[in-house]
Structure formats: C-alpha cells, structure tokens
N, C-alpha and C. Protein backbone atom coordinates (compact mmCIF):
# COMPACT_ATOMS: atom_id res chain seq x y z
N UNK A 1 -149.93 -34.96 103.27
CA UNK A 1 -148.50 -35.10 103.55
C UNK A 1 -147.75 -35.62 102.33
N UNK A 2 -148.67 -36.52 101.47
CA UNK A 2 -147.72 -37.32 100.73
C UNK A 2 -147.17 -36.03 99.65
N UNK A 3 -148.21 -35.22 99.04
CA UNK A 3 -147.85 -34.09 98.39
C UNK A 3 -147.06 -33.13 98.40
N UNK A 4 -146.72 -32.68 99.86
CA UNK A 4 -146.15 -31.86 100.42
C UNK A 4 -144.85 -32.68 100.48
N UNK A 5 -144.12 -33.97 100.55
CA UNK A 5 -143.29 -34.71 100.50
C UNK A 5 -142.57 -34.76 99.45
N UNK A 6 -143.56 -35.10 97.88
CA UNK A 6 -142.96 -35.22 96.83
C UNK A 6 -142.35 -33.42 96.17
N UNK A 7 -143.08 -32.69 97.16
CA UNK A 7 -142.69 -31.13 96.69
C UNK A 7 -141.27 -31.09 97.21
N UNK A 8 -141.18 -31.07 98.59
CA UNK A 8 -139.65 -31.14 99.24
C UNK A 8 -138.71 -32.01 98.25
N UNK A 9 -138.79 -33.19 98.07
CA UNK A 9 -138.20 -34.34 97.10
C UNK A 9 -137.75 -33.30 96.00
N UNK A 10 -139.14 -32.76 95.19
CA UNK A 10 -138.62 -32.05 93.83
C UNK A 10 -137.67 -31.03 93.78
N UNK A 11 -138.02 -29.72 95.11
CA UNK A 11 -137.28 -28.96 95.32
C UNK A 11 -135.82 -29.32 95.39
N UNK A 12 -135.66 -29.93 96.45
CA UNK A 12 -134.21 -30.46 96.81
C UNK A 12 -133.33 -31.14 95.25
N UNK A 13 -134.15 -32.03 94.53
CA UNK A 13 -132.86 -31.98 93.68
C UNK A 13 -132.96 -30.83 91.96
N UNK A 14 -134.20 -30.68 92.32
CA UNK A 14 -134.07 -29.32 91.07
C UNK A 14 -132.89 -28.01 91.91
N UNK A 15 -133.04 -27.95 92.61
CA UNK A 15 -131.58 -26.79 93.01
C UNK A 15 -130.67 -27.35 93.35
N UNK A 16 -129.92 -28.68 93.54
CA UNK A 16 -129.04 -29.62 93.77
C UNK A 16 -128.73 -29.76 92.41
N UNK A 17 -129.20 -30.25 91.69
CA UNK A 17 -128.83 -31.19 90.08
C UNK A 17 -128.73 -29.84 89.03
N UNK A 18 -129.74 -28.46 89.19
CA UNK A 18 -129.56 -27.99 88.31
C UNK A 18 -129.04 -26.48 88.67
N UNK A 19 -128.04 -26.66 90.05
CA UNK A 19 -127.03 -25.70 89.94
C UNK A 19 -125.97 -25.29 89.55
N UNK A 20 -125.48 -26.02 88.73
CA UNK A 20 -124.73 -26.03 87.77
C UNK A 20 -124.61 -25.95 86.16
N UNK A 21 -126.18 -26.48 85.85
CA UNK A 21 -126.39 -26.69 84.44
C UNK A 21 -126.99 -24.75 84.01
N UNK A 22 -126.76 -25.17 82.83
CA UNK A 22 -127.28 -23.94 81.83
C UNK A 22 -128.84 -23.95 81.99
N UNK A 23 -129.78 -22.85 81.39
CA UNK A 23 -131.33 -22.98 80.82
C UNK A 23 -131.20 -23.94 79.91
N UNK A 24 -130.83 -24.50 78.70
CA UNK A 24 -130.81 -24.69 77.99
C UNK A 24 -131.27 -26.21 78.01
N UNK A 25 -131.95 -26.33 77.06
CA UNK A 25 -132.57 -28.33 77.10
C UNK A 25 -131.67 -28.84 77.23
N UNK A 26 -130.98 -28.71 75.89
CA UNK A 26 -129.76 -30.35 75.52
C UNK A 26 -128.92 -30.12 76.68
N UNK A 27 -128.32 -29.85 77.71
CA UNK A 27 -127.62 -29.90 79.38
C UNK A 27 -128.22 -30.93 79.95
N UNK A 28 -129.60 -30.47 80.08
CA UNK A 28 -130.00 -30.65 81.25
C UNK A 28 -130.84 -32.47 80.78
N UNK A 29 -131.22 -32.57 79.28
CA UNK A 29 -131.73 -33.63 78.82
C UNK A 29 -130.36 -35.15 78.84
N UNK A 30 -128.98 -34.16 78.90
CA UNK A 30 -127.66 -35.31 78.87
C UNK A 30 -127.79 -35.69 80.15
N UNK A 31 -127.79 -34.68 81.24
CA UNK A 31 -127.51 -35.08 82.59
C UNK A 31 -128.73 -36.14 83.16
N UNK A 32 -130.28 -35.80 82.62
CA UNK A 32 -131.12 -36.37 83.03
C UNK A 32 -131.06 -37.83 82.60
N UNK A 33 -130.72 -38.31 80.99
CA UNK A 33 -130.31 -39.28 80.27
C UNK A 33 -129.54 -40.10 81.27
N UNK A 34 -128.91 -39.53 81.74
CA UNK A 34 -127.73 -40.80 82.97
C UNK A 34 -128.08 -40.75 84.31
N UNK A 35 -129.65 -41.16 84.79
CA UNK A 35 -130.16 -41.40 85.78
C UNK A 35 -131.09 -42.31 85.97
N UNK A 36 -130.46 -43.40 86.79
CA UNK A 36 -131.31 -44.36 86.85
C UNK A 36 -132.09 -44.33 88.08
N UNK A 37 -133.34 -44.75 88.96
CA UNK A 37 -134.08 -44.70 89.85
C UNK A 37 -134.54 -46.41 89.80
N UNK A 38 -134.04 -46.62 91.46
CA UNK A 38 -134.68 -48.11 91.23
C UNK A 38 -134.68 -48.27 92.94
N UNK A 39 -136.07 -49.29 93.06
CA UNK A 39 -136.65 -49.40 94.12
C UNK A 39 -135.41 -50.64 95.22
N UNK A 40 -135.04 -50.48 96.18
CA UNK A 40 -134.43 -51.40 96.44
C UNK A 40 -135.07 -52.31 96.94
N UNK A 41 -136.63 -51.98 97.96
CA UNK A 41 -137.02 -53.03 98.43
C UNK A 41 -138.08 -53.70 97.35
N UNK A 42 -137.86 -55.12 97.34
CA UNK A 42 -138.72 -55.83 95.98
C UNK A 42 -139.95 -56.24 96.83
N UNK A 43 -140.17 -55.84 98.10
CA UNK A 43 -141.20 -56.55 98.62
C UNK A 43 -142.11 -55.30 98.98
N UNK A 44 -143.68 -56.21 99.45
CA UNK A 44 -144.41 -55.15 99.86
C UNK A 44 -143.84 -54.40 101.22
N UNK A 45 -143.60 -52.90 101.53
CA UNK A 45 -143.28 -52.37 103.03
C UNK A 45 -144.58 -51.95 102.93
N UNK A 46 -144.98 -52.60 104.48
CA UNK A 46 -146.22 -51.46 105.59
C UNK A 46 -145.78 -50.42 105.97
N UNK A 47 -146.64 -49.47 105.85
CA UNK A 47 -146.06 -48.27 105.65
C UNK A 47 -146.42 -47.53 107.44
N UNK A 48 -146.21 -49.04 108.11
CA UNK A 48 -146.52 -48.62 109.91
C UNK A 48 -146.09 -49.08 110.81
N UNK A 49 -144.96 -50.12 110.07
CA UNK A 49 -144.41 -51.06 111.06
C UNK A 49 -142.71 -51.01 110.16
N UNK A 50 -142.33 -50.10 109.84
CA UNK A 50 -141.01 -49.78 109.38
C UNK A 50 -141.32 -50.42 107.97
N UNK A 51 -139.45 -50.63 107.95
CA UNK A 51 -138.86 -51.31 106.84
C UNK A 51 -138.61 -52.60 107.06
N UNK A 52 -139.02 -53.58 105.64
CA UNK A 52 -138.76 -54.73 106.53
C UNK A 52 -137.92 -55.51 104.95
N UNK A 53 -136.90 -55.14 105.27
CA UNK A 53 -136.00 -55.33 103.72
C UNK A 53 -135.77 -57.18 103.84
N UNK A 54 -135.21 -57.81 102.82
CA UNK A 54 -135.10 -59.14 102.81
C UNK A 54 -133.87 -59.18 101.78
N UNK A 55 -133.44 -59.90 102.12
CA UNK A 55 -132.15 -61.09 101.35
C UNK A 55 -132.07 -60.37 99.80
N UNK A 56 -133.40 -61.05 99.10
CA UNK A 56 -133.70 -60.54 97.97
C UNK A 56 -133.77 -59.03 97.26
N UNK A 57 -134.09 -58.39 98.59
CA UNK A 57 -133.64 -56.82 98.07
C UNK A 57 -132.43 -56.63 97.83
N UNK A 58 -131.76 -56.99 98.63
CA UNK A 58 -130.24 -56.75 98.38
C UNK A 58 -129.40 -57.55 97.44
N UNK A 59 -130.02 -58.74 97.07
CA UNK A 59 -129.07 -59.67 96.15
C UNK A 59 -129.61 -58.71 94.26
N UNK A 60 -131.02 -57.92 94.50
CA UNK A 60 -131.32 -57.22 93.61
C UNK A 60 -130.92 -56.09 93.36
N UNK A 61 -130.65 -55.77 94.43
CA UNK A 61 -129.16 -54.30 94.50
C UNK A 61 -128.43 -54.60 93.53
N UNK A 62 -127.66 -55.56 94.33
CA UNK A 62 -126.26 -55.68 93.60
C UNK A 62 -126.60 -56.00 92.09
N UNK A 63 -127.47 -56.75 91.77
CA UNK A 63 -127.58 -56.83 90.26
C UNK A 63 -128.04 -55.90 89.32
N UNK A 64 -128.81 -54.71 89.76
CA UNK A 64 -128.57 -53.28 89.60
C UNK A 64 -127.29 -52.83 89.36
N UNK A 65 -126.42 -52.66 90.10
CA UNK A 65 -125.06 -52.19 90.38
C UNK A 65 -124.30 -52.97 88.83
N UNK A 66 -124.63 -54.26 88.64
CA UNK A 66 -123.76 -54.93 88.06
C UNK A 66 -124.05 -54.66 86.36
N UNK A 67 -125.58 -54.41 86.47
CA UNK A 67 -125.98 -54.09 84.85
C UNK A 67 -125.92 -52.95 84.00
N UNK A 68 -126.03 -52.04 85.72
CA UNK A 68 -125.90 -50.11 85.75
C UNK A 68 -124.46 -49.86 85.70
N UNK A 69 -124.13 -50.11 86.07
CA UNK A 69 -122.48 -49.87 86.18
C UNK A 69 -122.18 -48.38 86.77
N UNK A 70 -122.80 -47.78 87.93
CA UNK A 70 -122.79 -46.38 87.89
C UNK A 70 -121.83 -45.72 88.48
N UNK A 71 -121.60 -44.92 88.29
CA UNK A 71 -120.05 -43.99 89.25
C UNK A 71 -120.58 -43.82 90.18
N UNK A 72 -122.07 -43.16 90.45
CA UNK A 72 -122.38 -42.84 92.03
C UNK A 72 -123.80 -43.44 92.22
N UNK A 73 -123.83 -43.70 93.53
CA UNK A 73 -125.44 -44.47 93.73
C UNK A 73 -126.29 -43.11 94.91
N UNK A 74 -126.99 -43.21 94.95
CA UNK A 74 -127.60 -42.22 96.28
C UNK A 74 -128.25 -43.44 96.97
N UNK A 75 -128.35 -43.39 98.14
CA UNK A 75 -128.90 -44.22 98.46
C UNK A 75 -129.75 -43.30 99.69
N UNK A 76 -131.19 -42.97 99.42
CA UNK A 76 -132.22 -42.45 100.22
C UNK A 76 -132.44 -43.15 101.07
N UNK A 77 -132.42 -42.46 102.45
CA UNK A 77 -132.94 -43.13 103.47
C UNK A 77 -132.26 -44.12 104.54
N UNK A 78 -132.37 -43.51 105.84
CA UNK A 78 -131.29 -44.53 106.88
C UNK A 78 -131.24 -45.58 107.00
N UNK A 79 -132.49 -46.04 106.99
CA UNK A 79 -133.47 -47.48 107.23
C UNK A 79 -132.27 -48.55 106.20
N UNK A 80 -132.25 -47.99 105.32
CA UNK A 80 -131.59 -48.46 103.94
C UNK A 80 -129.98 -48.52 103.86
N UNK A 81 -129.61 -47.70 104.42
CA UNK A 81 -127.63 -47.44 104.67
C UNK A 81 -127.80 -48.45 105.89
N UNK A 82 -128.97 -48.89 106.67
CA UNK A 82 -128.07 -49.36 108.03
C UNK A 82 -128.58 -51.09 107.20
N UNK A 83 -129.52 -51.25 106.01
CA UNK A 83 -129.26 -52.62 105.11
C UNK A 83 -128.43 -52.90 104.78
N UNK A 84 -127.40 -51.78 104.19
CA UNK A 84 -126.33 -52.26 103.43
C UNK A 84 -125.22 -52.33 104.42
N UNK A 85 -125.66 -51.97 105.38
CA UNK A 85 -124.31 -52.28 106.66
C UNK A 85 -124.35 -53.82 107.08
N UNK A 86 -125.74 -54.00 107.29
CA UNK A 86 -125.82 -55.41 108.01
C UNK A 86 -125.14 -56.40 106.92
N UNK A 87 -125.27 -56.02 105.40
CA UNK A 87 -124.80 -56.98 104.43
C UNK A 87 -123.50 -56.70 104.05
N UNK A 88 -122.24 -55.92 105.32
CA UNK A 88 -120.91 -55.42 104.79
C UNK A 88 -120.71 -54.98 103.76
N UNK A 89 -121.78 -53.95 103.21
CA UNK A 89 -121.64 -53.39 101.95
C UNK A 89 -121.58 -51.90 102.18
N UNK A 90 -121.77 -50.95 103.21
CA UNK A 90 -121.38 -49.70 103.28
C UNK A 90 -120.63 -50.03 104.38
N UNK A 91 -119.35 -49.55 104.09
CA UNK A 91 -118.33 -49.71 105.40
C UNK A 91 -117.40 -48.18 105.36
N UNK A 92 -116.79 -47.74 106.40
CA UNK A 92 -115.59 -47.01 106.32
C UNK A 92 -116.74 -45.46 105.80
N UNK A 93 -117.87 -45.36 106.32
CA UNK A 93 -118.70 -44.44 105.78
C UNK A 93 -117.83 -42.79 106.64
N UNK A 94 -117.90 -41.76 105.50
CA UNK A 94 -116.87 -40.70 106.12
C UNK A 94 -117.83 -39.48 106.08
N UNK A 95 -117.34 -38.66 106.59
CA UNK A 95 -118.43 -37.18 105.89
C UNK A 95 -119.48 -37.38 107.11
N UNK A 96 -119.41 -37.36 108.19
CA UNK A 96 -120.75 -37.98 108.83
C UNK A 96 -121.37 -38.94 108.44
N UNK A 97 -120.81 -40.07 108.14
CA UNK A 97 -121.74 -41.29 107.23
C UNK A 97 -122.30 -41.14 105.95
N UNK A 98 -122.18 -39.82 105.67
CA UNK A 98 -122.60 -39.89 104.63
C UNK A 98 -121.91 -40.52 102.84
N UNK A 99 -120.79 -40.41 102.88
CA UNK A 99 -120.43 -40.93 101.95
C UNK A 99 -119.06 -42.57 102.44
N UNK A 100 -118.88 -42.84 101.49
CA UNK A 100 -118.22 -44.39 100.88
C UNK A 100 -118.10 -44.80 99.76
N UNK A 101 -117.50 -45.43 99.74
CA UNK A 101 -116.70 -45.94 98.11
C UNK A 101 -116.88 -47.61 98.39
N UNK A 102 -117.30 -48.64 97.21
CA UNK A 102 -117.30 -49.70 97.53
C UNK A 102 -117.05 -50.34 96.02
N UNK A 103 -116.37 -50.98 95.87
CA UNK A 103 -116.11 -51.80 94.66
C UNK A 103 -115.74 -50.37 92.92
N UNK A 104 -115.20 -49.14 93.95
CA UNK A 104 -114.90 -48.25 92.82
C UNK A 104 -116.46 -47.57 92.86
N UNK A 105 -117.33 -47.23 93.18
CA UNK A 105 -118.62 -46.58 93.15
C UNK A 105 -118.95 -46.21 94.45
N UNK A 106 -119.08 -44.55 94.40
CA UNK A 106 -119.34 -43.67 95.02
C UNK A 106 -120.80 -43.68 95.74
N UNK A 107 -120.86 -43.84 96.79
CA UNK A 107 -121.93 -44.08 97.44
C UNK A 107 -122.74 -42.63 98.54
N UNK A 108 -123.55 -41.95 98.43
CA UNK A 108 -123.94 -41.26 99.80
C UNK A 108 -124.85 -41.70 100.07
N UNK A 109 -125.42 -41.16 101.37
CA UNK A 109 -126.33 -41.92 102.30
C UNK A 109 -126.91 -40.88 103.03
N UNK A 110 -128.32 -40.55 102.55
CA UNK A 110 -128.78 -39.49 104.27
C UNK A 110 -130.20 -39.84 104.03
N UNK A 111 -130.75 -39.00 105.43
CA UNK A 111 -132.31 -39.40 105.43
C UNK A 111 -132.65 -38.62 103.82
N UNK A 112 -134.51 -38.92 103.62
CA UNK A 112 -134.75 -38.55 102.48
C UNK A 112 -135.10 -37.14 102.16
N UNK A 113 -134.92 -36.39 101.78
CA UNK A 113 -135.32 -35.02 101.58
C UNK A 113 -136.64 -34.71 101.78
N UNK A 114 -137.42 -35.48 101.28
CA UNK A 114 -138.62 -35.18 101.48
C UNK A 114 -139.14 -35.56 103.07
N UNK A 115 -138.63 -36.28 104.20
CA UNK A 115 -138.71 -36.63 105.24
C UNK A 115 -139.05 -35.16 106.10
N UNK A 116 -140.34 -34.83 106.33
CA UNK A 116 -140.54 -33.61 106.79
C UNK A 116 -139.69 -32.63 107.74
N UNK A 117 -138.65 -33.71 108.36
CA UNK A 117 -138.15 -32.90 109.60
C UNK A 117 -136.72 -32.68 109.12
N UNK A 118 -136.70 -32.98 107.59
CA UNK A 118 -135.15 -33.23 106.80
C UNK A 118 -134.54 -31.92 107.28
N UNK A 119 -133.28 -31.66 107.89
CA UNK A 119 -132.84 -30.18 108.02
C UNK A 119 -131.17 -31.28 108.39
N UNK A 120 -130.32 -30.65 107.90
CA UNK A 120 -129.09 -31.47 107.91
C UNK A 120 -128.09 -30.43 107.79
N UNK A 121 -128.44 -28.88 107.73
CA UNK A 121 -127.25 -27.86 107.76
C UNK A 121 -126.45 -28.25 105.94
N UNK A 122 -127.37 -28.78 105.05
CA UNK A 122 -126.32 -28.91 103.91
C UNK A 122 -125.08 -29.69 103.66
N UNK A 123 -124.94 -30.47 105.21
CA UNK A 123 -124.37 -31.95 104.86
C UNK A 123 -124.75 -32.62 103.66
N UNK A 124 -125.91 -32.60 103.04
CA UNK A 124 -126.23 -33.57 102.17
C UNK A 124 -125.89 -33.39 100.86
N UNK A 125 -125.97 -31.87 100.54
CA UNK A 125 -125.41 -31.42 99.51
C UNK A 125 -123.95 -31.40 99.49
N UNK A 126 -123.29 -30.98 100.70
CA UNK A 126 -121.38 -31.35 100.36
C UNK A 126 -121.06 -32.54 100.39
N UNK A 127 -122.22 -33.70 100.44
CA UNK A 127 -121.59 -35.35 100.34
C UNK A 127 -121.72 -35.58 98.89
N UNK A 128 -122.63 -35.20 98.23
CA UNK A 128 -122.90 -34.96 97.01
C UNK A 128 -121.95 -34.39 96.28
N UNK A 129 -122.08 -33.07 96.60
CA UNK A 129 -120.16 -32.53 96.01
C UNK A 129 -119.12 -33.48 96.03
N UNK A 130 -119.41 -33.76 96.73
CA UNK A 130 -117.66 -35.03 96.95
C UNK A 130 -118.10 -36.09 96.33
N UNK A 131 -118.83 -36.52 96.05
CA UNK A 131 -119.26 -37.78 95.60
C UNK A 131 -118.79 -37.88 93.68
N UNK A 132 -119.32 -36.82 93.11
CA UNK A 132 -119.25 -36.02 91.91
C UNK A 132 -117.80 -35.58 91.82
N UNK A 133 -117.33 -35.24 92.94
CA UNK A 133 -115.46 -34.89 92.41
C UNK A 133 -115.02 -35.97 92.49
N UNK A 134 -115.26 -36.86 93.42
CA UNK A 134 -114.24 -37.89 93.51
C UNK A 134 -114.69 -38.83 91.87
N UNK A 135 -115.98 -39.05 91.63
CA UNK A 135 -116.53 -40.14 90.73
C UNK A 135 -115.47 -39.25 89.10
N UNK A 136 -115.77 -38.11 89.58
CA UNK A 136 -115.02 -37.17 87.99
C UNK A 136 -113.49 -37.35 88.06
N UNK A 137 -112.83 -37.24 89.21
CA UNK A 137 -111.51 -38.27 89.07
C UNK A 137 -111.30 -39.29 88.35
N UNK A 138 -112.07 -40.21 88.63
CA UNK A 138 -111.80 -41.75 87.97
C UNK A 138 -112.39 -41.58 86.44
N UNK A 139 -113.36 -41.03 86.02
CA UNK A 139 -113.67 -41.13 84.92
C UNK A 139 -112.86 -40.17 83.57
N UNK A 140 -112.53 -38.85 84.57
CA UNK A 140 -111.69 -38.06 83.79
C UNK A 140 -110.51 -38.32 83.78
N UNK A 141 -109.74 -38.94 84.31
CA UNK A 141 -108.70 -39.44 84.87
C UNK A 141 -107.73 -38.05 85.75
C-alpha cells in the first residue's frame, strides 16, 4: 500500500505542478527551488490510533510560517485542517473548505492524494488554481 500511495502522491502533483511549465530544466528547477515540505506533527503518530497532534506541533507551524514566509501553504490532510481549526487558525474556509487566507497566506486544505479512496471530482485542483491567482495578485500587484 505504502508504494502504491507514494505513486498516487507523485502522480497528482507531477500533472498539477507541471501543467503549466515547459520540458525544459531551468522552469521547472525555479518552480521546484520555491518549495518547502515540512512535517507538522513533531511527535511520534501511531499509525492505528489516528492523529494525535500537540500544542507543539502547532506553535512549530507557525514558526515555519514565520521563517518561510510563503504565499501559499497546502496543508495535506483533514485530520490536520480540523488542528488548525481547533487553534482558530483556518477560519472562513470557502471552496468547500478547501481554501482560506490567514495573516495574507493562502491556505488549501483536502484529504491527501495519495489517500486511496482520494476522488474529489477536481475540487482539489480548482482550490489550487485559486490559491495561485489569488497569491499572484498580491505579489504581482
């Protein structure tokens, strides 16, 4: 399963991230250059009794957020959007929950792609779209 997981994972954002870009290296090496990946939970999860997030994951979020400075965050996984709810940090979520804006940074939220039963009709990809127009607003002005 775990294999078959990280394949779905790869698929989903190699035709997501690189439907837009050229063949060409230097594109696709700029876009990759401005991606950060970071674990939110700092603790051990059993991988049989859920998620079991703590204080500290989230006070490590935010200090992520604060060093990254990023226009958009993804945030994989429900378990994880309904953390940042309990800590009034995803609020006013639109798009089917899927997207939010919080302190000027573009936020979406869905289960994980690789989650075997992932089928969402492409919600996930038009929260994404929006996430990317709205973040190219503020930066392009």
């Amino acid at each position: 399963e775990d294999n078959v997981s990280y394949t779905r994972f790869t698929d989903f954002c190699t035709c997501f991230f690189d439907k837009e870009l050229t063949n060409k290296i230097e594109p696709k090496y700029n876009f990759w250059s401005h991606i950060a990946f970071v674990n939110y939970a700092q603790n051990f999860q059993p991988a049989s009794t859920g998620n079991n997030f703590k204080e500290s994951d989230f006070k490590a979020f935010k200090k992520y957020l604060e060093v990254l400075k990023p226009d958009i965050v993804i945030v994989w996984g429900c378990a994880l959007g309904g953390d940042l709810e309990k800590y009034g940090f995803k609020k006013e979520a639109k798009f089917y929950g899927y997207n939010w804006v919080n302190e000027g940074i573009q936020f979406v939220n869905s289960y994980h792609p690789s989650y075997g039963g992932f089928k969402d009709n492409g919600r996930l990809e038009e929260a994404l779209d929006k996430a990317f127009q709205e973040a190219s607003k503020v930066t392009n002005g």
